[in-house]
Protein backbone atom coordinates (compact mmCIF):
# COMPACT_ATOMS: atom_id res chain seq x y z
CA UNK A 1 -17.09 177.32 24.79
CA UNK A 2 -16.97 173.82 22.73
CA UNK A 3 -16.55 171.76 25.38
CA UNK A 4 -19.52 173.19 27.39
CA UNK A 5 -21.71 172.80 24.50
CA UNK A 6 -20.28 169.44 24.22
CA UNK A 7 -21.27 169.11 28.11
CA UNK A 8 -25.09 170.47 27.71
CA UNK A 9 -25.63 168.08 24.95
CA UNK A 10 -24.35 165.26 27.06
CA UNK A 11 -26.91 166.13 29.87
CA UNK A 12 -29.76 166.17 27.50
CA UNK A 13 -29.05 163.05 26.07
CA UNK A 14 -28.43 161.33 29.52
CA UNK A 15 -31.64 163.22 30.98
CA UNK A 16 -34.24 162.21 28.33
CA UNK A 17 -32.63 158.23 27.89
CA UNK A 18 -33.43 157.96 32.23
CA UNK A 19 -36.57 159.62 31.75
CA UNK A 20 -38.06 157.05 29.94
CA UNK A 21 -40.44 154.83 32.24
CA UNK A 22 -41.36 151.27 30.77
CA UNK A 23 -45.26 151.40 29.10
CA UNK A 24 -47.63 149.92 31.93
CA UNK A 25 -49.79 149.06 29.23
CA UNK A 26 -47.28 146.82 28.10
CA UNK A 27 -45.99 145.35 31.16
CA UNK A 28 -49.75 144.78 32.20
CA UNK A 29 -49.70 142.83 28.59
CA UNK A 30 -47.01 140.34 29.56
CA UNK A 31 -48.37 139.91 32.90
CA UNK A 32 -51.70 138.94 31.33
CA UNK A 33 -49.83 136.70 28.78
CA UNK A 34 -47.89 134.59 32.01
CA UNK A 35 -51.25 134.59 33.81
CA UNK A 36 -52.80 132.73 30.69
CA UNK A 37 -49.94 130.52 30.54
CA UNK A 38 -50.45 129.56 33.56
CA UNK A 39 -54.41 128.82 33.47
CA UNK A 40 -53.53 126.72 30.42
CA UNK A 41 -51.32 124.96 32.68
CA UNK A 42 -53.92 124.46 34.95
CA UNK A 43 -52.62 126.03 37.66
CA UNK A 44 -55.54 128.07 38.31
CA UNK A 45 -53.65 129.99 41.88
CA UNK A 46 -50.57 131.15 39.95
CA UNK A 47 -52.62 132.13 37.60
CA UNK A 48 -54.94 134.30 40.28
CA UNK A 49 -52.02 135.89 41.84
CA UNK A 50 -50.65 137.13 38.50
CA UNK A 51 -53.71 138.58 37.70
CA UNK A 52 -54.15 140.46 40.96
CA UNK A 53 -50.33 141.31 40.86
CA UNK A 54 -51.18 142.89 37.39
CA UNK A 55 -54.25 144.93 38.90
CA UNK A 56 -51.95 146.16 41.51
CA UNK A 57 -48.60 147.12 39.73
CA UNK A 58 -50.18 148.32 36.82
CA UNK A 59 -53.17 150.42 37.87
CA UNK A 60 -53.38 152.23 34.49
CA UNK A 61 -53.06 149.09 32.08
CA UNK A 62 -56.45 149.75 31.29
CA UNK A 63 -56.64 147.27 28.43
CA UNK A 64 -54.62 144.63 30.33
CA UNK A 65 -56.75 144.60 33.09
CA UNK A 66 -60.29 144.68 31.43
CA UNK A 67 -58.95 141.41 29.84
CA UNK A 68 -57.69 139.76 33.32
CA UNK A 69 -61.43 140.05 34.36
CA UNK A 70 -62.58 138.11 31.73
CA UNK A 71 -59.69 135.55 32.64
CA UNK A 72 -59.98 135.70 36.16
CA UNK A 73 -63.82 135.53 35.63
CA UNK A 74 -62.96 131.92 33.31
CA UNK A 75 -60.93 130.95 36.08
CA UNK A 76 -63.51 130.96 38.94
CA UNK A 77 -65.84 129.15 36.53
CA UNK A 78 -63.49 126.62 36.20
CA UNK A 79 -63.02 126.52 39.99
CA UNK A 80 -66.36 126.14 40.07
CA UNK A 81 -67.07 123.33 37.98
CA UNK A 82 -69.11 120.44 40.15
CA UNK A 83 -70.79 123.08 42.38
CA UNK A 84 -73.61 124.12 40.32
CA UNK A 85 -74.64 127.43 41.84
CA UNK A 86 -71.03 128.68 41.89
CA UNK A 87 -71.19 127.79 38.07
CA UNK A 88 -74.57 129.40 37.27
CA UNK A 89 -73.08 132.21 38.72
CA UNK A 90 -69.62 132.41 37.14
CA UNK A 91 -70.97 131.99 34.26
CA UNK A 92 -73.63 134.64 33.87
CA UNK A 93 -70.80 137.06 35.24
CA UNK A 94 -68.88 135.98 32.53
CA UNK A 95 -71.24 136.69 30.09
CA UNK A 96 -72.04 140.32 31.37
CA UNK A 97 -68.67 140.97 31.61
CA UNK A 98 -67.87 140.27 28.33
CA UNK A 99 -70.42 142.65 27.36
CA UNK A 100 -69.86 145.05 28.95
CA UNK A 101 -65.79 144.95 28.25
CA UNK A 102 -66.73 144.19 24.63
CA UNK A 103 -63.35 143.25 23.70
């Protein structure tokens, strides 16, 4: 009777330590940390491909990926820089976006 008591507890304790999942809200975070990195780096594609790796593997980092808009949206501006239409419109979508993300 101990040792199947001892047993059940056992399971528990491995069940709910490989039921944990990582946070996607967190691992959206870091994704959105190396994608600014990057862009500070200047390398504006690495930086575009984390960002849209981050809106695909973490569909639910909600925070994370109102914040990659605003980054992504800073990183087309700069893009656009020399091109003047491109960078009247980058940067008025910019500005809404930052409105209406309000972050």
């Amino acid at each position: 009777m101990h040792n199947t008591k001892w047993s059940l507890f056992l399971l528990l304790v491995l069940v709910s330590c490989s039921g944990r999942q990582p946070d996607p809200e967190q691992q959206g975070q870091q994704m959105l940390t190396e994608a600014r990195t990057l862009y500070a780096q200047g390398n504006y594609a690495a930086a575009r491909d984390s960002i849209l790796s981050l809106r695909q593997h973490h569909p639910t980092a909600l925070k994370a990926r109102r914040q990659a808009i605003l980054l992504l949206d800073s990183l087309e501006l700069q893009l656009a820089q020399g091109d003047s239409l491109k960078t009247e419109f980058y940067s008025r979508k910019l500005l809404h976006d930052m409105k209406e993300i309000g972050d």
